[in-house]
N, C-alpha and C. Protein backbone atom coordinates (compact mmCIF):
# COMPACT_ATOMS: atom_id res chain seq x y z
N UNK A 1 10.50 -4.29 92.67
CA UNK A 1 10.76 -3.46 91.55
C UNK A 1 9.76 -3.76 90.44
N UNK A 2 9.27 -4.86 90.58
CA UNK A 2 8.74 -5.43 89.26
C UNK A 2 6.97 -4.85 89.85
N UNK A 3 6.59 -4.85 90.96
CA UNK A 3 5.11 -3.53 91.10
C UNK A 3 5.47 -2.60 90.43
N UNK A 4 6.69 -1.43 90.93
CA UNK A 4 6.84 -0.80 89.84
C UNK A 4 6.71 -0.29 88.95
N UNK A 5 7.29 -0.99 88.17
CA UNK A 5 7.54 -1.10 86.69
C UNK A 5 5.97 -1.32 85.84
N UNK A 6 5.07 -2.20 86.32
CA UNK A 6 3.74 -2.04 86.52
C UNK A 6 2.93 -1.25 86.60
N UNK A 7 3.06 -0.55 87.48
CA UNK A 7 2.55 0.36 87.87
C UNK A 7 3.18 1.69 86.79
N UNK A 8 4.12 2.21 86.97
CA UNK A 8 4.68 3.16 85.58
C UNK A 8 3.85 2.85 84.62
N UNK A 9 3.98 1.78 84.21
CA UNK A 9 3.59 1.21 82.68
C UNK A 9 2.22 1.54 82.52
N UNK A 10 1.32 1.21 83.78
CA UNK A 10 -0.07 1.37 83.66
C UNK A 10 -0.54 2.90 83.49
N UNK A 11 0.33 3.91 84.28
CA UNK A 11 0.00 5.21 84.39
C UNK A 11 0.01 6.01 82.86
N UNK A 12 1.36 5.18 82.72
CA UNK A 12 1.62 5.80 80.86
C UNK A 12 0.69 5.62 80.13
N UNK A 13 -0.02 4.26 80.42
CA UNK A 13 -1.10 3.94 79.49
C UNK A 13 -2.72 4.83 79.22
N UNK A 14 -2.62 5.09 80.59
CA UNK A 14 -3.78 5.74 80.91
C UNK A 14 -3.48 7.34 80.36
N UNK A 15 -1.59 8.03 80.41
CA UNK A 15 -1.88 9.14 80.65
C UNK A 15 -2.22 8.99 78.32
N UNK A 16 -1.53 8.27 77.69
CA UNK A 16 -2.24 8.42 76.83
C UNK A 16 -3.13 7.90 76.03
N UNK A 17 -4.27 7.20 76.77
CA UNK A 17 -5.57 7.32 76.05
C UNK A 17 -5.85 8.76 76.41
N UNK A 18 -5.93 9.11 77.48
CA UNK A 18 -6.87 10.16 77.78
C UNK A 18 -6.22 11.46 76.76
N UNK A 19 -4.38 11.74 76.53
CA UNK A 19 -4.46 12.93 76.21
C UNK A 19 -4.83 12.54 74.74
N UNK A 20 -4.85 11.12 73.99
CA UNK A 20 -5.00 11.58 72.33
C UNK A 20 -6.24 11.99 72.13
N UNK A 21 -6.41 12.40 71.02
CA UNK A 21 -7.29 12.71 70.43
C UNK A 21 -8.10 12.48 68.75
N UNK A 22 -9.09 11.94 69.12
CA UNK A 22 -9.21 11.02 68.18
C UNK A 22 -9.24 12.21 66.95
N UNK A 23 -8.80 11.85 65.79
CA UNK A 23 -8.94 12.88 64.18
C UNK A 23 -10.23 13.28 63.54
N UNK A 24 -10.22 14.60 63.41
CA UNK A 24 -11.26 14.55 62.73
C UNK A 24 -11.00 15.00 61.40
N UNK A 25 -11.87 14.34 60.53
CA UNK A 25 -11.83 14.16 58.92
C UNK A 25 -11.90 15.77 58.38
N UNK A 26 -11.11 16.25 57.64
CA UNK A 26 -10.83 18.00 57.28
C UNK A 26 -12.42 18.22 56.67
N UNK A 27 -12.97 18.83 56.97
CA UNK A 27 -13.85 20.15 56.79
C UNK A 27 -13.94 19.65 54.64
N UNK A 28 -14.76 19.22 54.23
CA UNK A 28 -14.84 19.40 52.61
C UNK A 28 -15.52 20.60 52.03
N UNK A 29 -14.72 21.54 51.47
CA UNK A 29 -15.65 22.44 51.09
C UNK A 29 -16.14 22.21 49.77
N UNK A 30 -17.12 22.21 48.84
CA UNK A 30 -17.59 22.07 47.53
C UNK A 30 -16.78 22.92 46.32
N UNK A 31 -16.27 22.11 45.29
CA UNK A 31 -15.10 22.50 44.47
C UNK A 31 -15.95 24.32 44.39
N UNK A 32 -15.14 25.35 43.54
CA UNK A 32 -15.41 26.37 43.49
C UNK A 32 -15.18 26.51 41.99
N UNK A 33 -14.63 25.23 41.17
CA UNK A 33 -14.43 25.97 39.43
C UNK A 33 -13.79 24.43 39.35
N UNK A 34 -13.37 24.10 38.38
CA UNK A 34 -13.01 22.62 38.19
C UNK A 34 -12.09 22.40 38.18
N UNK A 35 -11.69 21.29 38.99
CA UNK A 35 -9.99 20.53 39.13
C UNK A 35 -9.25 21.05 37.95
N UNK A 36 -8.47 21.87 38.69
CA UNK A 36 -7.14 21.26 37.64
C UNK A 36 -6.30 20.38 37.76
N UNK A 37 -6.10 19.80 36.17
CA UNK A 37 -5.43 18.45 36.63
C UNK A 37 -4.05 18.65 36.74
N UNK A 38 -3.51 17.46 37.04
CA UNK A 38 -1.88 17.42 37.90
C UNK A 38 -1.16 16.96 37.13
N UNK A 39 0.13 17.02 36.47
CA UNK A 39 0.75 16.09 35.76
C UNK A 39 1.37 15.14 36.96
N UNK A 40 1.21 13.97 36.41
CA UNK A 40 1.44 12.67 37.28
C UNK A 40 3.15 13.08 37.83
N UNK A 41 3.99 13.47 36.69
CA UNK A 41 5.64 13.50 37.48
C UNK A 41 5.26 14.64 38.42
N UNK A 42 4.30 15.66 38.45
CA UNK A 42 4.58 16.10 39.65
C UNK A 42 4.34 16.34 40.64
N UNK A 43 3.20 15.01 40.86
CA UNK A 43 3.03 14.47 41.78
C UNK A 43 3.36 13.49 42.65
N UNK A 44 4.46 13.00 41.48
CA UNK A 44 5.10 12.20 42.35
C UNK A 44 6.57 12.31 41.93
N UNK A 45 6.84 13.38 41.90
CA UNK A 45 8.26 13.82 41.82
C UNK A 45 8.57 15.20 42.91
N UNK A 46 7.07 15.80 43.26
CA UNK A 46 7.53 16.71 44.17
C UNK A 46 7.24 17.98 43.96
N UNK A 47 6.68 18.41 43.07
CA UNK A 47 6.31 19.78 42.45
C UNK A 47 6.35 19.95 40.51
N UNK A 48 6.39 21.35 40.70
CA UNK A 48 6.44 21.85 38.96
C UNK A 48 8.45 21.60 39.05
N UNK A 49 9.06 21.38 39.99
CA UNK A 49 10.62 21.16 39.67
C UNK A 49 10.96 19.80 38.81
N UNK A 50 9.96 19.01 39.05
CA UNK A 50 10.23 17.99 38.72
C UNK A 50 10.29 17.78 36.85
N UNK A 51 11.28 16.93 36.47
CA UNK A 51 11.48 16.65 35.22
C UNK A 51 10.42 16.30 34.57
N UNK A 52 10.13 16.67 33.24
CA UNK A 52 8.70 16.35 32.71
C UNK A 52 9.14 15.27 31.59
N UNK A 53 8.31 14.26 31.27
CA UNK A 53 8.77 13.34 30.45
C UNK A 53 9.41 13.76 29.18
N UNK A 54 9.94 13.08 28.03
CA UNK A 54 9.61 13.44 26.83
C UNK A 54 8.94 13.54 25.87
N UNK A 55 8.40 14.32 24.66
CA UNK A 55 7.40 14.34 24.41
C UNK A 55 7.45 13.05 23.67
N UNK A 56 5.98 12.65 23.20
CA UNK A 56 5.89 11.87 22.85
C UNK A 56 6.35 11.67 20.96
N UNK A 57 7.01 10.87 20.46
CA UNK A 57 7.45 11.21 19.16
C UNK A 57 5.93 11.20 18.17
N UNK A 58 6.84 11.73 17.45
CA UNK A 58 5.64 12.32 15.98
C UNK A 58 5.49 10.88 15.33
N UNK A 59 4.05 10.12 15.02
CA UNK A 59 3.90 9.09 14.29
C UNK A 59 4.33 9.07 12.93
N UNK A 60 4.88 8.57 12.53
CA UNK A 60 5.91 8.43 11.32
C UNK A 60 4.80 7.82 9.80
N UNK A 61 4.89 8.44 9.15
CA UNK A 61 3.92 8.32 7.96
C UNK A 61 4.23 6.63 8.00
N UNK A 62 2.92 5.81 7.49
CA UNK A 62 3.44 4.39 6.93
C UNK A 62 3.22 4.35 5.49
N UNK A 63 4.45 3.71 4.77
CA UNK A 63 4.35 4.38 3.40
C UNK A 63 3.14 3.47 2.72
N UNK A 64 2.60 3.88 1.76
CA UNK A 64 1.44 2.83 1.16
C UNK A 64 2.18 2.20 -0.17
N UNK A 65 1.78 1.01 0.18
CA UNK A 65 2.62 -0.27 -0.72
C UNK A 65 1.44 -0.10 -2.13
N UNK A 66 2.11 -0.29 -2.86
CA UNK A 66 1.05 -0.44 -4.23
C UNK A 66 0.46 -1.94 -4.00
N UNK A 67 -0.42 -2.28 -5.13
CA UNK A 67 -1.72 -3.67 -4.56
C UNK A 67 -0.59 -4.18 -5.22
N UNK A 68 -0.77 -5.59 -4.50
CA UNK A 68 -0.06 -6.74 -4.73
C UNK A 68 -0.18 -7.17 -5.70
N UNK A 69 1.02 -7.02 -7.03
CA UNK A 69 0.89 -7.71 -8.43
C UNK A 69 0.65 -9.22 -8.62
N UNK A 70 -0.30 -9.52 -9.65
CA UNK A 70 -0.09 -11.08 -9.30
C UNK A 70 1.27 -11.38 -10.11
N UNK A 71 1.67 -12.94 -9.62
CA UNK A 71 2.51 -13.15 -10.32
C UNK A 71 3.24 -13.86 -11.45
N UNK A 72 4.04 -13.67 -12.28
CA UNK A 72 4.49 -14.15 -13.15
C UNK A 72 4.26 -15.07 -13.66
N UNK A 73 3.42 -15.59 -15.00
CA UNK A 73 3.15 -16.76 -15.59
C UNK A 73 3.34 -17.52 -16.70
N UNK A 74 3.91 -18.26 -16.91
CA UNK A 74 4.27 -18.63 -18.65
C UNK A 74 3.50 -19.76 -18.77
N UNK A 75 3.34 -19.65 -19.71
CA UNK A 75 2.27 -20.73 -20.41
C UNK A 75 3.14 -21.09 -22.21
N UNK A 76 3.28 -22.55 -22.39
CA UNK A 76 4.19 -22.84 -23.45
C UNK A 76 3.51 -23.73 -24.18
N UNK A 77 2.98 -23.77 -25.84
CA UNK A 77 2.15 -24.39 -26.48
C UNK A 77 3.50 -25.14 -27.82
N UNK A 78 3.51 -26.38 -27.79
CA UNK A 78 4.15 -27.15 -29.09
C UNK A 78 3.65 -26.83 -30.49
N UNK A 79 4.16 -26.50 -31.04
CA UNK A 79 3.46 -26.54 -32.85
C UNK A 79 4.45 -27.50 -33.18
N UNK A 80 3.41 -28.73 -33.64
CA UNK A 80 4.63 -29.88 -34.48
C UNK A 80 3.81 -29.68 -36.01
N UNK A 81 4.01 -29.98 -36.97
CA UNK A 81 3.52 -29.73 -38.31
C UNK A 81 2.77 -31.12 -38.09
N UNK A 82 1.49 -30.97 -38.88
CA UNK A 82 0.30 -31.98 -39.12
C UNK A 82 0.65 -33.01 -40.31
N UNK A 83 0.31 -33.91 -40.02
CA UNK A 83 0.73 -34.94 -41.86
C UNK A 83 1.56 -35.90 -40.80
N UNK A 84 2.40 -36.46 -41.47
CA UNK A 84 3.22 -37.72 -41.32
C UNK A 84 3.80 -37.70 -39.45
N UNK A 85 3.66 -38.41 -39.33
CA UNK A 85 4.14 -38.38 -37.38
C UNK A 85 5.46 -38.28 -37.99
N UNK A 86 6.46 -38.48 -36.63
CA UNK A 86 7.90 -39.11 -36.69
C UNK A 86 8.41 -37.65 -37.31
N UNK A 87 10.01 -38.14 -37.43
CA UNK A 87 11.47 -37.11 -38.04
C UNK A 87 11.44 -37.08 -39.50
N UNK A 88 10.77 -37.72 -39.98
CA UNK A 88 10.83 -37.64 -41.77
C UNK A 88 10.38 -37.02 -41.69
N UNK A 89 11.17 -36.09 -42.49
CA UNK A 89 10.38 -34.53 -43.44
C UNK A 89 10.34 -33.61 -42.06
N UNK A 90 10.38 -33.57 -40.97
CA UNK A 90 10.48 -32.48 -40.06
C UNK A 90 11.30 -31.87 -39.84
N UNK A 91 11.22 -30.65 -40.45
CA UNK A 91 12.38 -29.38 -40.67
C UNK A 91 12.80 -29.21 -38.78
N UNK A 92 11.50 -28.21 -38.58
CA UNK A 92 12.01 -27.99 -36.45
C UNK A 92 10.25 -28.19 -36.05
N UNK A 93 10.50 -28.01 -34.73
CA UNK A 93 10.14 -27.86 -33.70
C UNK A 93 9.17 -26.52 -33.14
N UNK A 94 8.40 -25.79 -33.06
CA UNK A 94 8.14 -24.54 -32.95
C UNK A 94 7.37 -24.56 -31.29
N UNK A 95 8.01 -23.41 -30.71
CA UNK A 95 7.26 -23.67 -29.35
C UNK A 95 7.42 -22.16 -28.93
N UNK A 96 5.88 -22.06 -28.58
CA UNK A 96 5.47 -20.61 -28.12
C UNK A 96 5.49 -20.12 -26.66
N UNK A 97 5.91 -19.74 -25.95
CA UNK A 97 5.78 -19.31 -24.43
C UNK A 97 4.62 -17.65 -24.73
N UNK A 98 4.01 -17.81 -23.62
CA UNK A 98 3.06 -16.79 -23.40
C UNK A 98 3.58 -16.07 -21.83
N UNK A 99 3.82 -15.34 -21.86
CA UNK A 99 4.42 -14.61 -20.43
C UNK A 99 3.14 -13.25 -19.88
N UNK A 100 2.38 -14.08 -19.00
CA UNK A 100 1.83 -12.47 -18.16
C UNK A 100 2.30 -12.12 -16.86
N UNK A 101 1.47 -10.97 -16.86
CA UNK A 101 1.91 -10.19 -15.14
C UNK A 101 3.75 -9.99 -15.76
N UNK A 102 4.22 -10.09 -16.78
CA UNK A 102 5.61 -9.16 -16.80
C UNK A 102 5.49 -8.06 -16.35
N UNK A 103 6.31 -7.58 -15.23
CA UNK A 103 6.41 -5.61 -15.33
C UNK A 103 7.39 -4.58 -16.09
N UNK A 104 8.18 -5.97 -15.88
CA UNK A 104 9.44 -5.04 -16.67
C UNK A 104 10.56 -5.57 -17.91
N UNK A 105 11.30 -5.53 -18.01
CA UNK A 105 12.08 -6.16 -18.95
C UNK A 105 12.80 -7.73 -18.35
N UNK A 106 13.31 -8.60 -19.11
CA UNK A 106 13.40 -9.34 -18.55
C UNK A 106 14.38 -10.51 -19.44
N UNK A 107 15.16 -11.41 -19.19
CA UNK A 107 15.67 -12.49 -20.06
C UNK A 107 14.94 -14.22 -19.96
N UNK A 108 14.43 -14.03 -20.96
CA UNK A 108 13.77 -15.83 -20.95
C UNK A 108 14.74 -16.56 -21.63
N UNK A 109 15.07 -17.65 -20.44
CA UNK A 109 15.91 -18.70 -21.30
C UNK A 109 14.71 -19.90 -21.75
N UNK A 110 15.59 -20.64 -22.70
CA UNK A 110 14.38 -21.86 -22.84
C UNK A 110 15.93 -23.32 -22.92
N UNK A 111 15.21 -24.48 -22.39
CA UNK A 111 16.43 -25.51 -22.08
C UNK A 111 15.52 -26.94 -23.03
N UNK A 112 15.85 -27.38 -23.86
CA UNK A 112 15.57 -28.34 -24.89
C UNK A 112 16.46 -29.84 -23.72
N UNK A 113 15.52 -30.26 -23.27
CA UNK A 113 16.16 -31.83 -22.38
C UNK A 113 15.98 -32.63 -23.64
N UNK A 114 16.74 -33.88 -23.95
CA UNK A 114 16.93 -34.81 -25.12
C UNK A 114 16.24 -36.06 -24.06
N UNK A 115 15.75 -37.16 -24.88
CA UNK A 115 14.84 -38.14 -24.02
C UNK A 115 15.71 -38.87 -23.39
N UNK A 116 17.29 -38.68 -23.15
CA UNK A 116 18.08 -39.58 -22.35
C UNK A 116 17.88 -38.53 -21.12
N UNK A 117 17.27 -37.76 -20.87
CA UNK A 117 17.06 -36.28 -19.82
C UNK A 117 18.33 -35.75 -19.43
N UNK A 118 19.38 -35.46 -20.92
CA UNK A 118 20.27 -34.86 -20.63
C UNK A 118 19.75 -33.04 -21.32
N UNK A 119 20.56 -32.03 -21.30
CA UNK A 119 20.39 -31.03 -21.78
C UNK A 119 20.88 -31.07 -23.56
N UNK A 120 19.77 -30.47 -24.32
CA UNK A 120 20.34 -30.81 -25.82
C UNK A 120 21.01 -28.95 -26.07
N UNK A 121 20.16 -28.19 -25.90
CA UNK A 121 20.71 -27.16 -26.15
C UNK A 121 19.68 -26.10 -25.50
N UNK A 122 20.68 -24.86 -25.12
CA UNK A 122 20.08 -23.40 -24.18
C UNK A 122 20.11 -22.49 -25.12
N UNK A 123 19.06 -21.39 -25.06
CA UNK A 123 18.69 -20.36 -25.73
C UNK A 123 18.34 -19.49 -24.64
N UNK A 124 18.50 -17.84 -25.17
CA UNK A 124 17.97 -16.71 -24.32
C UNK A 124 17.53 -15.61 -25.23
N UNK A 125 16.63 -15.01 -24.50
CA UNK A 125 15.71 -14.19 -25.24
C UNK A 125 15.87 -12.78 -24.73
N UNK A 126 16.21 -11.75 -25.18
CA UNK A 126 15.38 -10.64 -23.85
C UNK A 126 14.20 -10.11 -24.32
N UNK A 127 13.11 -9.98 -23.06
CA UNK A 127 11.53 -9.61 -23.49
C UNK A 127 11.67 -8.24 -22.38
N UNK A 128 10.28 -7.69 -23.55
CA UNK A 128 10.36 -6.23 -22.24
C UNK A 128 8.49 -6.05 -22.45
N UNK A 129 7.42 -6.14 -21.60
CA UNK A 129 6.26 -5.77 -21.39
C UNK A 129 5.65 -4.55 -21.07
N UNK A 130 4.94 -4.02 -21.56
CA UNK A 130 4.10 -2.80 -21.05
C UNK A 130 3.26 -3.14 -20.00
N UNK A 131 3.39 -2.49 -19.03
CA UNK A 131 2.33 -2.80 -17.39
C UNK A 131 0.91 -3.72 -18.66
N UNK A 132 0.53 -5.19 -17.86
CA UNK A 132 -0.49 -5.60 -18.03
C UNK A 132 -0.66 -6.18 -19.55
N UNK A 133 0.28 -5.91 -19.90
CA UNK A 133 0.04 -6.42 -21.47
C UNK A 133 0.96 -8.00 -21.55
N UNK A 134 0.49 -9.07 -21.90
CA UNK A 134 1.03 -10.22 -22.46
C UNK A 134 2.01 -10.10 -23.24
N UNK A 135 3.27 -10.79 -23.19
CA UNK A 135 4.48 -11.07 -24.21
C UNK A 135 4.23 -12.64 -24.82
N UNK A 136 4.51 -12.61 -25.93
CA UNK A 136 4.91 -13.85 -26.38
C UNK A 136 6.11 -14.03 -27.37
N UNK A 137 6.74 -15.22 -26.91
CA UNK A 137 7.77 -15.51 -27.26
C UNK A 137 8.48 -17.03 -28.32
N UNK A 138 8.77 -17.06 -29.44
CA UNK A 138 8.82 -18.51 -29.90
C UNK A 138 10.07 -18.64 -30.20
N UNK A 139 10.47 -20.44 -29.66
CA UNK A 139 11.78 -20.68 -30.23
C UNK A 139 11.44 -21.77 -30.47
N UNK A 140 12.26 -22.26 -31.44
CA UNK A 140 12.52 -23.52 -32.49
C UNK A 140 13.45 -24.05 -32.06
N UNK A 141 13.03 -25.65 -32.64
CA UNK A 141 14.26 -26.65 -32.14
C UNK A 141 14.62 -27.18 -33.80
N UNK A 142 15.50 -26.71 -34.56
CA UNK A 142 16.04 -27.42 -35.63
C UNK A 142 15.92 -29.05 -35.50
N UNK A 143 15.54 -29.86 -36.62
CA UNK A 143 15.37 -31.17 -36.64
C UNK A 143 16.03 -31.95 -37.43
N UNK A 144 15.82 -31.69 -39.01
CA UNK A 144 16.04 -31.86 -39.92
C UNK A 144 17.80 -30.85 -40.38
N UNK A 145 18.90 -32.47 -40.56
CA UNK A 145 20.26 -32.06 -40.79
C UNK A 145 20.95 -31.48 -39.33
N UNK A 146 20.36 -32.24 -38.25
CA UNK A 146 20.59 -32.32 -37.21
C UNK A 146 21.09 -33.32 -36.24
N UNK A 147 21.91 -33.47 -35.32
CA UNK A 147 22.18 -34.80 -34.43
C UNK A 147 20.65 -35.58 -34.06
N UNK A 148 19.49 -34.59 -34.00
CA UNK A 148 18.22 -34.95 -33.52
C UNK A 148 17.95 -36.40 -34.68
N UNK A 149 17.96 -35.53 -36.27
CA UNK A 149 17.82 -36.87 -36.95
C UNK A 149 18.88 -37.63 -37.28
N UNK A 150 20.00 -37.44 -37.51
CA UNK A 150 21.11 -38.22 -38.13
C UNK A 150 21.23 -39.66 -36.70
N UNK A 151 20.96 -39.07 -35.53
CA UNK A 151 21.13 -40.08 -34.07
C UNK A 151 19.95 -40.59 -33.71
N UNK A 152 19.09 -40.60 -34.53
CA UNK A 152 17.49 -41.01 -34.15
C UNK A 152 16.91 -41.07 -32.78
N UNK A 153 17.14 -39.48 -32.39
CA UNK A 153 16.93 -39.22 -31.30
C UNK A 153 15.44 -38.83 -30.69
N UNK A 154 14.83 -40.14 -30.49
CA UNK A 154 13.20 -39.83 -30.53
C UNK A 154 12.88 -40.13 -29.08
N UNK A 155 11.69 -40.31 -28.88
CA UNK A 155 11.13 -39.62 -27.64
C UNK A 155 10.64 -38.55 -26.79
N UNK A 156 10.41 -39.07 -25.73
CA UNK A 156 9.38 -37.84 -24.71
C UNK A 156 10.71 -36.42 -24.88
N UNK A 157 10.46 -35.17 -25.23
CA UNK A 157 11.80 -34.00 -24.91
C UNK A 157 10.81 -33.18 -23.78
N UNK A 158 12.15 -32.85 -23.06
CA UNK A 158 11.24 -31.46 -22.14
C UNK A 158 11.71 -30.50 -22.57
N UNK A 159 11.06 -29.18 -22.54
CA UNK A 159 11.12 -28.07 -22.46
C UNK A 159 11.20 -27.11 -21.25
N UNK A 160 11.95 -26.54 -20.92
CA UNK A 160 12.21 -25.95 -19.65
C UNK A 160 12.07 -24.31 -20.00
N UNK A 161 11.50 -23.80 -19.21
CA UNK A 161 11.60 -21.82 -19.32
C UNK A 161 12.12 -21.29 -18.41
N UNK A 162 12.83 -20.28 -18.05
CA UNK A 162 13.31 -19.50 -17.11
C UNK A 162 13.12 -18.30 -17.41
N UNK A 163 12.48 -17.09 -16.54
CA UNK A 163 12.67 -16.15 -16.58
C UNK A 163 13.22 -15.60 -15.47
N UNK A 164 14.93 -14.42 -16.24
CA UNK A 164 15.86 -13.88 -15.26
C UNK A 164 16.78 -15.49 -14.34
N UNK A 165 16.59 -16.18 -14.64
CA UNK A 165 16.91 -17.22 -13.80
C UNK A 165 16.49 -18.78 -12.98
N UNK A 166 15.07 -17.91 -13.02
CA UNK A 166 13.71 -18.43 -11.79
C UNK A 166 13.13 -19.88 -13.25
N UNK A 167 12.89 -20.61 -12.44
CA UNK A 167 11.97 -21.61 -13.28
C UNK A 167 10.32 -20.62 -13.69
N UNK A 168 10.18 -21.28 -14.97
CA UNK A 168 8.65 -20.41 -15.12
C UNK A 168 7.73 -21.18 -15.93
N UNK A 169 8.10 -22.02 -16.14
CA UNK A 169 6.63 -23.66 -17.10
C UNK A 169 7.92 -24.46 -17.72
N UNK A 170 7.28 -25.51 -17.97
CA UNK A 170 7.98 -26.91 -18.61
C UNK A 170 6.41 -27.33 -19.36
N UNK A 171 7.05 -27.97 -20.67
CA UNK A 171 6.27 -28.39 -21.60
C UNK A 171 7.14 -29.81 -22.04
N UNK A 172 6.52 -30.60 -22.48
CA UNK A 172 7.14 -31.31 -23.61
C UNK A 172 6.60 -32.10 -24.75
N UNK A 173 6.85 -32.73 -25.60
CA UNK A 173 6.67 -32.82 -27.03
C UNK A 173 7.73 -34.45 -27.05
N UNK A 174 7.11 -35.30 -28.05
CA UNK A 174 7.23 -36.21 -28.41
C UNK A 174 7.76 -36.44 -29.37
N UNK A 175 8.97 -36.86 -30.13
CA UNK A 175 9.37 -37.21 -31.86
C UNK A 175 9.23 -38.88 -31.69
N UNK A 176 8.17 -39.25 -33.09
CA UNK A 176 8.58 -40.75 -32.98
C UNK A 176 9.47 -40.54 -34.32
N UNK A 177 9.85 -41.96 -34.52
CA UNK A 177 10.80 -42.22 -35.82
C UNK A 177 10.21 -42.19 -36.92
């Protein structure tokens, strides 16, 4: 059985080499007007049936930011009166803050530290600037008929600024006796 089976097998083999036929490559004829192109889904979806993507969305304006303001600066200068150092004869204290780059309105506090670096006393201001224009601002520290002199309260003082809240310069100033 097993010649055979051999033998079958061999005949099959033979009957197809001989009937295939080897392919021949299709005939190219030279385009006649220019490709049209294909949309990709429907070529590979199967025809013009096929679902077409969505369109693509409309680019969305990006809004333009105004130039970057610089920012906020205080600058704070001491006026102590000239002549005798020390608390004799010194009525107050005079101290100027200079505020640029303000845009808008605004509250400046100012914080008087006493040289034990506790808080002596808070003040608030409200300032309002025109675009680009400098504010300046002065507050006084009473001296004279004060705990400052009656407690001979001398030493390094700080000065603290805030504008709206935010820290914005520290200065300080010296009383000797």
């Amino acid at each position: 059985m097993r010649p055979l089976i051999v033998a079958l097998s061999g005949a099959l083999w033979l009957t197809a080499c001989t009937e295939a036929k080897s392919p021949q490559p299709p005939a190219v004829q030279p385009p006649t007007s220019e490709p049209k192109p294909v949309d990709p889904t429907d070529v590979l979806d199967g025809g013009a049936e096929a679902t077409q993507p969505p369109p693509a969305p409309e680019e969305e304006a990006v809004p333009v930011l105004p130039p970057a303001f610089a920012p906020v600066e205080g600058h704070a200068t001491v006026q102590l009166p000239t002549g005798e150092p020390g608390m004799q004869g010194l009525d107050e204290v005079r101290i100027q803050l200079d505020i640029l780059n303000l845009a808008a309105a605004g509250k400046v506090e100012v914080e008087f530290v006493a040289p034990d670096g506790l808080p002596y006393e808070k003040r608030a201001r409200a300032v309002e600037a025109a675009a680009g224009e400098p504010v300046s601002v002065s507050f006084t520290l009473p001296v004279a008929g004060t705990a400052i002199a009656s407690s001979g309260m001398t030493g390094v003082w700080g000065v603290r600024f805030f504008l709206d809240g935010a820290p914005l310069t520290t200065t300080s100033f010296t009383l000797e006796p």
